[in-house]
Protein backbone atom coordinates (compact mmCIF):
# COMPACT_ATOMS: atom_id res chain seq x y z
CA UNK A 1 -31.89 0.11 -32.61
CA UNK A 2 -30.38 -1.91 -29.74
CA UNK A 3 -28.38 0.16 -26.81
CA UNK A 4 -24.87 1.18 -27.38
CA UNK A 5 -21.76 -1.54 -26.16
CA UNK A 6 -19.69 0.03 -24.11
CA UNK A 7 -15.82 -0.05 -25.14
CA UNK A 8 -12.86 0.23 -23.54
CA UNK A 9 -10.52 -1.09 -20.93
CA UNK A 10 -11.64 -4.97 -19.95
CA UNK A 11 -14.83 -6.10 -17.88
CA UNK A 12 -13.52 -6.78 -14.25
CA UNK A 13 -13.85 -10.59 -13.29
CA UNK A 14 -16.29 -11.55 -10.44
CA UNK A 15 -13.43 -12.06 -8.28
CA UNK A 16 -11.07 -8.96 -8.83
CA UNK A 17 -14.27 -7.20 -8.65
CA UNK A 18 -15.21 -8.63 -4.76
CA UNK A 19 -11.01 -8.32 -3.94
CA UNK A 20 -11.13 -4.19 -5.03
CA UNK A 21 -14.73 -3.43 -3.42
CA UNK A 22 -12.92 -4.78 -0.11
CA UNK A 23 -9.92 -2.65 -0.71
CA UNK A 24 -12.14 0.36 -1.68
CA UNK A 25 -14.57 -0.53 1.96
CA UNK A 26 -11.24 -0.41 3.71
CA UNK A 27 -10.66 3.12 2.63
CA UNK A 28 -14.12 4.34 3.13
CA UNK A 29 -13.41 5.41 6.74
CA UNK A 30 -11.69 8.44 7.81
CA UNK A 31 -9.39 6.83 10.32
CA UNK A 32 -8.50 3.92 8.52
CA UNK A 33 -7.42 6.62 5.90
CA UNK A 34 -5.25 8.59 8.30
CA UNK A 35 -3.69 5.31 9.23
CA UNK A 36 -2.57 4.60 5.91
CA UNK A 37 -1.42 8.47 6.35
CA UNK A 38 0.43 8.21 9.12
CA UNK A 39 2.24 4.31 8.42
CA UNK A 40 3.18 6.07 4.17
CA UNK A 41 4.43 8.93 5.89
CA UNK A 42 7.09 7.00 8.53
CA UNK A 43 10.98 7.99 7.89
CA UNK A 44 10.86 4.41 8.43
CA UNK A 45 8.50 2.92 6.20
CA UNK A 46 6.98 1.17 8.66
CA UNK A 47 4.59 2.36 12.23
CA UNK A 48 4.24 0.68 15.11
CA UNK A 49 0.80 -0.07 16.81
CA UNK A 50 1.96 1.75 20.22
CA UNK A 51 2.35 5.16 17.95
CA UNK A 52 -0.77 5.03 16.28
CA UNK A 53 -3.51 5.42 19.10
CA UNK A 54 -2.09 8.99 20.50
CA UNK A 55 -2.11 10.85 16.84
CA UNK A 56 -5.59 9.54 16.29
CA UNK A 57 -7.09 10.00 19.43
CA UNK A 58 -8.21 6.40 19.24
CA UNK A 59 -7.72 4.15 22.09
CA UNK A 60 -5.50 0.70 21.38
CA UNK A 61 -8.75 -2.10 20.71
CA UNK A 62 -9.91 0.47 17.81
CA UNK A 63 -7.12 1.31 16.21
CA UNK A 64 -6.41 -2.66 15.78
CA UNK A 65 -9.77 -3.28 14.47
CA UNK A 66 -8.68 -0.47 12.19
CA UNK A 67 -5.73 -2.42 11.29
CA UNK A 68 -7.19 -5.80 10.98
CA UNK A 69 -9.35 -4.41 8.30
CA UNK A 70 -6.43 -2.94 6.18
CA UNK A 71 -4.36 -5.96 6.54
CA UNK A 72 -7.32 -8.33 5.53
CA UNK A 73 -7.48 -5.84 2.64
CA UNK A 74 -4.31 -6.43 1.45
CA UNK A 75 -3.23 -2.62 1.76
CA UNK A 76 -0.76 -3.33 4.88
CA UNK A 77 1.60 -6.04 5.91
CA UNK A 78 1.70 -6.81 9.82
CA UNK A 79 5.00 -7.85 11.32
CA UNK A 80 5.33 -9.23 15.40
CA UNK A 81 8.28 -8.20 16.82
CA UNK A 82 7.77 -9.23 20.54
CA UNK A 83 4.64 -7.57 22.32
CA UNK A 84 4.48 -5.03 19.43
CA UNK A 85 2.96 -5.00 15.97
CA UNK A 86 5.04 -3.02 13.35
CA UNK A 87 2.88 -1.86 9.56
CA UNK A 88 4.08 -1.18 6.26
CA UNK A 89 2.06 -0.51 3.44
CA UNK A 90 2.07 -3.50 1.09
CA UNK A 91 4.55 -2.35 -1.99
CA UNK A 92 2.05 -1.47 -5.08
CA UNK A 93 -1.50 -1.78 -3.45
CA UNK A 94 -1.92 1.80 -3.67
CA UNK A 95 -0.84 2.01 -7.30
CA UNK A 96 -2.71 -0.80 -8.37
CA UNK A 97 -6.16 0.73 -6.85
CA UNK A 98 -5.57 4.12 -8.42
CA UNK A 99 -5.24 1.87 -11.78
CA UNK A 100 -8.37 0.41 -11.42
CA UNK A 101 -10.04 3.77 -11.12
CA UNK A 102 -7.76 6.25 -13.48
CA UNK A 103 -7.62 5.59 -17.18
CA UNK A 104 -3.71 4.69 -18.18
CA UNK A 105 -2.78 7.82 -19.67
CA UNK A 106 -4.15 9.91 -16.86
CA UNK A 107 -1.41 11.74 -14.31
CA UNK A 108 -2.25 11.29 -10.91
């Protein structure tokens, strides 16, 4: 008697596999999750660098190796507007995490 197959949803490909396990890294740190906090939670959709480094208690070269990470992650977009940096969370990266992790007829 061989072991059981397992069943179910489809085996991940190599690389979706390494593109979610960076997403997932991204969001293994505390600040980097509180930055994805703060930038979801704008009236605006979108954060500036220059408010980030107060609410965190972070000074300015951490909280943009915080946000080099995400953005490399593909969980924010960065725009340049002149000396400052604006984020936005990228529409669906989120979602398409929680997918990966929570079986399709599960409520979040």
């Amino acid at each position: 008697m061989g072991c059981a197959t397992a069943t179910g949803g489809e085996l991940l490909s190599v690389p979706r596999a390494g593109v979610l396990a960076t997403r997932f890294k991204a969001l293994a740190d505390p600040n980097r999750l509180r930055i994805l906090s703060i930038v979801s939670g704008s009236s605006a959709a979108e954060t500036c660098v220059c408010d980030l480094s107060a609410p965190l208690g972070l000074g300015q070269p951490t909280v943009s190796h915080h946000l080099k990470i995400l953005v490399e992650a593909g969980l924010l977009n960065r725009e340049k507007r002149g000396v400052w940096a604006y984020y936005s969370l990228v529409p669906g990266a989120l979602e398409a995490l929680a997918a990966t992790i929570l079986p399709a007829d599960a409520t979040p």
